[in-house]
PDB file of N, CA and C in Angstrom:
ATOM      1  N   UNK A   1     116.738 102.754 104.531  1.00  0.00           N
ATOM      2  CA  UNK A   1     116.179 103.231 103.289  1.00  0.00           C
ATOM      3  C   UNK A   1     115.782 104.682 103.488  1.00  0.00           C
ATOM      4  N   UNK A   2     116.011 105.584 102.512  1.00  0.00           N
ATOM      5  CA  UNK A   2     115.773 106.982 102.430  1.00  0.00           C
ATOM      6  C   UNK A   2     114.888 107.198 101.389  1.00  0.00           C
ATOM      7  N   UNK A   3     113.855 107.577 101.458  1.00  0.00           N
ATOM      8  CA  UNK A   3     112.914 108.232 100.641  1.00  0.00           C
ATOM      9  C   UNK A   3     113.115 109.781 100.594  1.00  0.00           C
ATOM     10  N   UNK A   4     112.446 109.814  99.260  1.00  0.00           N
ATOM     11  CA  UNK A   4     112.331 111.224  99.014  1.00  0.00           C
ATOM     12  C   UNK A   4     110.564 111.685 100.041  1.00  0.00           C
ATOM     13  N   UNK A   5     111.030 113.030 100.639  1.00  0.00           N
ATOM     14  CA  UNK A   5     109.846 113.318 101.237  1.00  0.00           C
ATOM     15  C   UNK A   5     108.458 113.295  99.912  1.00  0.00           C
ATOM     16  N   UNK A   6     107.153 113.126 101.069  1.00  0.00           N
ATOM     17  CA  UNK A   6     106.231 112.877 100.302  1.00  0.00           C
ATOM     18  C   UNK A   6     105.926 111.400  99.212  1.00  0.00           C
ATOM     19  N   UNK A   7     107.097 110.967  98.974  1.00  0.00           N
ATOM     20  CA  UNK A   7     106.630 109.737  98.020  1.00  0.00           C
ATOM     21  C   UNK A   7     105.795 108.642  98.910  1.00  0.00           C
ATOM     22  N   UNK A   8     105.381 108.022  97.950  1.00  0.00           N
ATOM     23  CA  UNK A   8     104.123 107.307  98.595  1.00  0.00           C
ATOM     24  C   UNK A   8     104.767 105.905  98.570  1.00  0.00           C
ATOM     25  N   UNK A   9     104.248 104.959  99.553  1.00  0.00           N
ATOM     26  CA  UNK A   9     104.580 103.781  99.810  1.00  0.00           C
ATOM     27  C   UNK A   9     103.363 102.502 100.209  1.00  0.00           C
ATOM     28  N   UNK A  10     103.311 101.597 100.024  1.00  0.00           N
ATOM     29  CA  UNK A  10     102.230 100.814 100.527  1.00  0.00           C
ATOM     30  C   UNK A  10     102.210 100.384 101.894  1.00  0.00           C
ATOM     31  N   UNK A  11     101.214 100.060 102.470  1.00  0.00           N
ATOM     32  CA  UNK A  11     101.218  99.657 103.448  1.00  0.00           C
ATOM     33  C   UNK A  11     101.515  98.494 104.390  1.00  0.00           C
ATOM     34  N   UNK A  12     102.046  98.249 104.921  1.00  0.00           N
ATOM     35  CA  UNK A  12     102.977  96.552 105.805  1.00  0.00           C
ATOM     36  C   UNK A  12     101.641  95.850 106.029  1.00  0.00           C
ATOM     37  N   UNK A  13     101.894  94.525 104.627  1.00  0.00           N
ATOM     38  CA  UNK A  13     100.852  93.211 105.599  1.00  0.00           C
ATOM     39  C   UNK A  13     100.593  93.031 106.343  1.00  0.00           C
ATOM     40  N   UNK A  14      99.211  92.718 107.328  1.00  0.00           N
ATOM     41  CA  UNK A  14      99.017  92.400 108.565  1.00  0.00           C
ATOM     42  C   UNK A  14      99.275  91.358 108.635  1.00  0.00           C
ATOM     43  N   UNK A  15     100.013  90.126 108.625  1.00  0.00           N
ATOM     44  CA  UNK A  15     100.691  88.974 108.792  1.00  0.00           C
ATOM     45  C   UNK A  15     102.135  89.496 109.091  1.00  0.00           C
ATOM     46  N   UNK A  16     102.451  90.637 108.469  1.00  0.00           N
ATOM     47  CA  UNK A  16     104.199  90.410 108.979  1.00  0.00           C
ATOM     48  C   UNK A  16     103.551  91.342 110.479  1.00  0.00           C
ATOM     49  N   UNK A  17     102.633  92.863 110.544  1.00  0.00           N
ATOM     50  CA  UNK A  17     102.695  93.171 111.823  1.00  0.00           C
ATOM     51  C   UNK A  17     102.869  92.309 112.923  1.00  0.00           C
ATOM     52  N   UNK A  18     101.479  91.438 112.560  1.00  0.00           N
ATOM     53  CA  UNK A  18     101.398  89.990 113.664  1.00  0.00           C
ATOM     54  C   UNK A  18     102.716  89.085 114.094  1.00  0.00           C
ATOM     55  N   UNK A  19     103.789  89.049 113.282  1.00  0.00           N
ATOM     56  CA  UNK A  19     104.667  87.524 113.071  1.00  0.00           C
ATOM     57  C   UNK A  19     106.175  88.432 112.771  1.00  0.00           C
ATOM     58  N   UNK A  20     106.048  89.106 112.948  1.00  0.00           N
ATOM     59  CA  UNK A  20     107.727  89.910 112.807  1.00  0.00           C
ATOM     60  C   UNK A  20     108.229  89.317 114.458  1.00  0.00           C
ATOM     61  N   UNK A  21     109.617  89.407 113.894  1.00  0.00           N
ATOM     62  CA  UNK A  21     110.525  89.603 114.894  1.00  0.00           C
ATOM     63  C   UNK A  21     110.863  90.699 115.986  1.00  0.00           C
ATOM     64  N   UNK A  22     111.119  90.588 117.222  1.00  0.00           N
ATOM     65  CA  UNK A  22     110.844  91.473 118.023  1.00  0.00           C
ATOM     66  C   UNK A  22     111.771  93.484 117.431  1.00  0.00           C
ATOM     67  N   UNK A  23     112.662  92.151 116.705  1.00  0.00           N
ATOM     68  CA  UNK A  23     113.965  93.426 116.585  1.00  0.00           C
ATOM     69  C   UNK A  23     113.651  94.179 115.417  1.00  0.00           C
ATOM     70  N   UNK A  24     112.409  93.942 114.922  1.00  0.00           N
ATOM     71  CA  UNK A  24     112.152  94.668 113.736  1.00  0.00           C
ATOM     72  C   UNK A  24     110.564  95.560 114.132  1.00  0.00           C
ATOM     73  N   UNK A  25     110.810  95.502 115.577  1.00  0.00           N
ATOM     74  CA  UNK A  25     109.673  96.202 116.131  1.00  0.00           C
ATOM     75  C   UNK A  25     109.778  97.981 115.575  1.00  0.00           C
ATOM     76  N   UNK A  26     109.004  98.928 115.205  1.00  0.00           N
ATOM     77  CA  UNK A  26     109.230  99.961 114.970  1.00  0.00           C
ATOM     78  C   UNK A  26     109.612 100.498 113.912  1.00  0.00           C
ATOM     79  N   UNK A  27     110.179  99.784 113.107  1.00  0.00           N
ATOM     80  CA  UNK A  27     110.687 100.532 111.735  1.00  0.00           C
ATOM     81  C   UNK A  27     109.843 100.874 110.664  1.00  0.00           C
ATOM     82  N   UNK A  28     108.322 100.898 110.663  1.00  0.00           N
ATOM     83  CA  UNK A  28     107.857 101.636 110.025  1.00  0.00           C
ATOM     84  C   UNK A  28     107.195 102.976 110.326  1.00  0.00           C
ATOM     85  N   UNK A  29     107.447 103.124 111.641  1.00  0.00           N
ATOM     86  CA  UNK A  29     107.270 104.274 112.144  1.00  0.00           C
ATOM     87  C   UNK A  29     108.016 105.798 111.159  1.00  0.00           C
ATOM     88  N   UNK A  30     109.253 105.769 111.235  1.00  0.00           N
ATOM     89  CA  UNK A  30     109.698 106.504 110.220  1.00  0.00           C
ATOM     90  C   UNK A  30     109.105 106.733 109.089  1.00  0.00           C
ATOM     91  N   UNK A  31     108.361 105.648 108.413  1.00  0.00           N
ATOM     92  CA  UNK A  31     107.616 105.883 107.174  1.00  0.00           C
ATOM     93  C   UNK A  31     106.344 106.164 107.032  1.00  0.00           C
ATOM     94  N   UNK A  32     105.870 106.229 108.256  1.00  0.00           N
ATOM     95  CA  UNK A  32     104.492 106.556 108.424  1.00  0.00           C
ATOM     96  C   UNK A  32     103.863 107.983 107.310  1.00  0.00           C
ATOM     97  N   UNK A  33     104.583 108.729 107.441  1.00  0.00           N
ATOM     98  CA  UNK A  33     104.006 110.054 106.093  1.00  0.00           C
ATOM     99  C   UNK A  33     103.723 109.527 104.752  1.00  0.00           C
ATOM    100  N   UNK A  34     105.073 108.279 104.430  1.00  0.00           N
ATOM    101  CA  UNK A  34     104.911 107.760 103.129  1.00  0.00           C
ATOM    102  C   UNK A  34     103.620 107.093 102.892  1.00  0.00           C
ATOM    103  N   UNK A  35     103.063 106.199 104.118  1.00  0.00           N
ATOM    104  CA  UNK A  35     102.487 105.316 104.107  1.00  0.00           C
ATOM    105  C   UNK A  35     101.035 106.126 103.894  1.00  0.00           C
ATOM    106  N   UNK A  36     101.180 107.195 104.505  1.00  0.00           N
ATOM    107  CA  UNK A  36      99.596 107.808 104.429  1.00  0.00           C
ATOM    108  C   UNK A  36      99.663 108.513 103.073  1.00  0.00           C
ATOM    109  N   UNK A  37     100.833 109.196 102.251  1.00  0.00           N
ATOM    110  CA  UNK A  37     100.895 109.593 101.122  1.00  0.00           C
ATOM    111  C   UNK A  37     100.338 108.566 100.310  1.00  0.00           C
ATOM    112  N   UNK A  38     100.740 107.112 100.327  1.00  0.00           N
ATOM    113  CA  UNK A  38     100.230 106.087  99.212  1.00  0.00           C
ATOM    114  C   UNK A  38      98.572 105.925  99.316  1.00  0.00           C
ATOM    115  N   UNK A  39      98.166 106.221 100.424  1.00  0.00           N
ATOM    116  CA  UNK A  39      96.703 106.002 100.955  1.00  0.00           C
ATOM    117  C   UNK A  39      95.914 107.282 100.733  1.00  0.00           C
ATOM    118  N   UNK A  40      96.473 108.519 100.174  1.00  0.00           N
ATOM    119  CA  UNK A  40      96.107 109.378  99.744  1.00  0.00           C
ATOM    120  C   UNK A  40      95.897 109.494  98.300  1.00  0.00           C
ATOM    121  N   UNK A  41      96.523 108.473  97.652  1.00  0.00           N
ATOM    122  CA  UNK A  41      96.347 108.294  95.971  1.00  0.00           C
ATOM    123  C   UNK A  41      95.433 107.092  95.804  1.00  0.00           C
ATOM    124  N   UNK A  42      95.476 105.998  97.039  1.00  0.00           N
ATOM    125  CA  UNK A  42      94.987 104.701  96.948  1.00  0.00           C
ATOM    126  C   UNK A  42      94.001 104.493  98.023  1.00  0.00           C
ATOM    127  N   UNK A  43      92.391 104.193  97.760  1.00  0.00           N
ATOM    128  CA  UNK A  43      91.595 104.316  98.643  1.00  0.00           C
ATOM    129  C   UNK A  43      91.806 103.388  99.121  1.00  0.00           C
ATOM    130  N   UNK A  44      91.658 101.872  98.638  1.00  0.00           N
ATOM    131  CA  UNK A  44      91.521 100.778  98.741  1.00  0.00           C
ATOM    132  C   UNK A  44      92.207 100.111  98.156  1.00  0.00           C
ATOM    133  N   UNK A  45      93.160  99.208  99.501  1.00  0.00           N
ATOM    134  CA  UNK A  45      94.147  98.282  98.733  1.00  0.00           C
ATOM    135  C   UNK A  45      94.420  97.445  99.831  1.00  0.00           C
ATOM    136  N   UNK A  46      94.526  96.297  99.340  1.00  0.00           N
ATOM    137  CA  UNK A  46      94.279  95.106 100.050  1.00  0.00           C
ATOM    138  C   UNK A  46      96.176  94.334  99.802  1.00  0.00           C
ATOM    139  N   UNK A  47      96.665  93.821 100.912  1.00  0.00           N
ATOM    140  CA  UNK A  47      97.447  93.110 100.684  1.00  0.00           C
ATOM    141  C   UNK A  47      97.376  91.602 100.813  1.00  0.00           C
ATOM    142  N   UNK A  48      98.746  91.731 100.501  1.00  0.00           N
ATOM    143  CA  UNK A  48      98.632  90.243  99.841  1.00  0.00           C
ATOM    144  C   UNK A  48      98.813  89.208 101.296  1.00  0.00           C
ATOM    145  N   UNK A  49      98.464  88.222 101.571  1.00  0.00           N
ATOM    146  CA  UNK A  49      98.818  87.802 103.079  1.00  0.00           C
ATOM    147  C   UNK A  49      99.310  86.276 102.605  1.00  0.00           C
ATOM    148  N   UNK A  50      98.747  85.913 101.492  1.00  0.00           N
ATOM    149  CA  UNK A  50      99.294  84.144 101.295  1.00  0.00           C
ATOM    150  C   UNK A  50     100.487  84.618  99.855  1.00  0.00           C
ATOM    151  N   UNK A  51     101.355  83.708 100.075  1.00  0.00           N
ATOM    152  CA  UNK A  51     102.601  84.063  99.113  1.00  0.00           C
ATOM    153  C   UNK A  51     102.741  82.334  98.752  1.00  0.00           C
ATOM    154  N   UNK A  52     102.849  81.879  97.731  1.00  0.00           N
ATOM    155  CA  UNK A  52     103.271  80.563  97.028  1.00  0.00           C
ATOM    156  C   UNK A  52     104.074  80.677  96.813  1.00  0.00           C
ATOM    157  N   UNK A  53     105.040  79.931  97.752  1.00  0.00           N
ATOM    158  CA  UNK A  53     106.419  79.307  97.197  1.00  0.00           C
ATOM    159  C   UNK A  53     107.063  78.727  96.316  1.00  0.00           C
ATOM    160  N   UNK A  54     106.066  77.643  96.150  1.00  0.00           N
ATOM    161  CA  UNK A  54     106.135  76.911  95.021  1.00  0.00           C
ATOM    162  C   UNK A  54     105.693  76.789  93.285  1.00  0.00           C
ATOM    163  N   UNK A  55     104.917  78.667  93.455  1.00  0.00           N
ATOM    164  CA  UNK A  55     104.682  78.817  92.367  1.00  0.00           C
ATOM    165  C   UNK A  55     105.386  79.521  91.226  1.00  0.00           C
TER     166      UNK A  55
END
């Protein structure tokens, strides 16, 4: 994925940091500018960690 510099992005659930796969170690590193750009518009933001399947 290619972003435009500066656009803002949210930040990776701490459930996937914890529970990812080894091979997906690192890939938000690259987005790290985005990630602090979204945290520069957004003080406080909470993710989501439980997802219903069945809903």
């Amino acid at each position: 994925v290619f972003m435009v510099p500066g656009s803002s992005m949210p930040p990776i659930a701490a459930n996937w940091l914890e529970y990812h796969h080894s091979c997906a170690r690192g890939w938000e590193t690259p987005y790290t500018n985005n990630i602090d750009a979204f945290k520069d518009l957004v003080f406080d933001v909470m993710t989501r960690e439980t997802i219903d399947l069945n809903g």
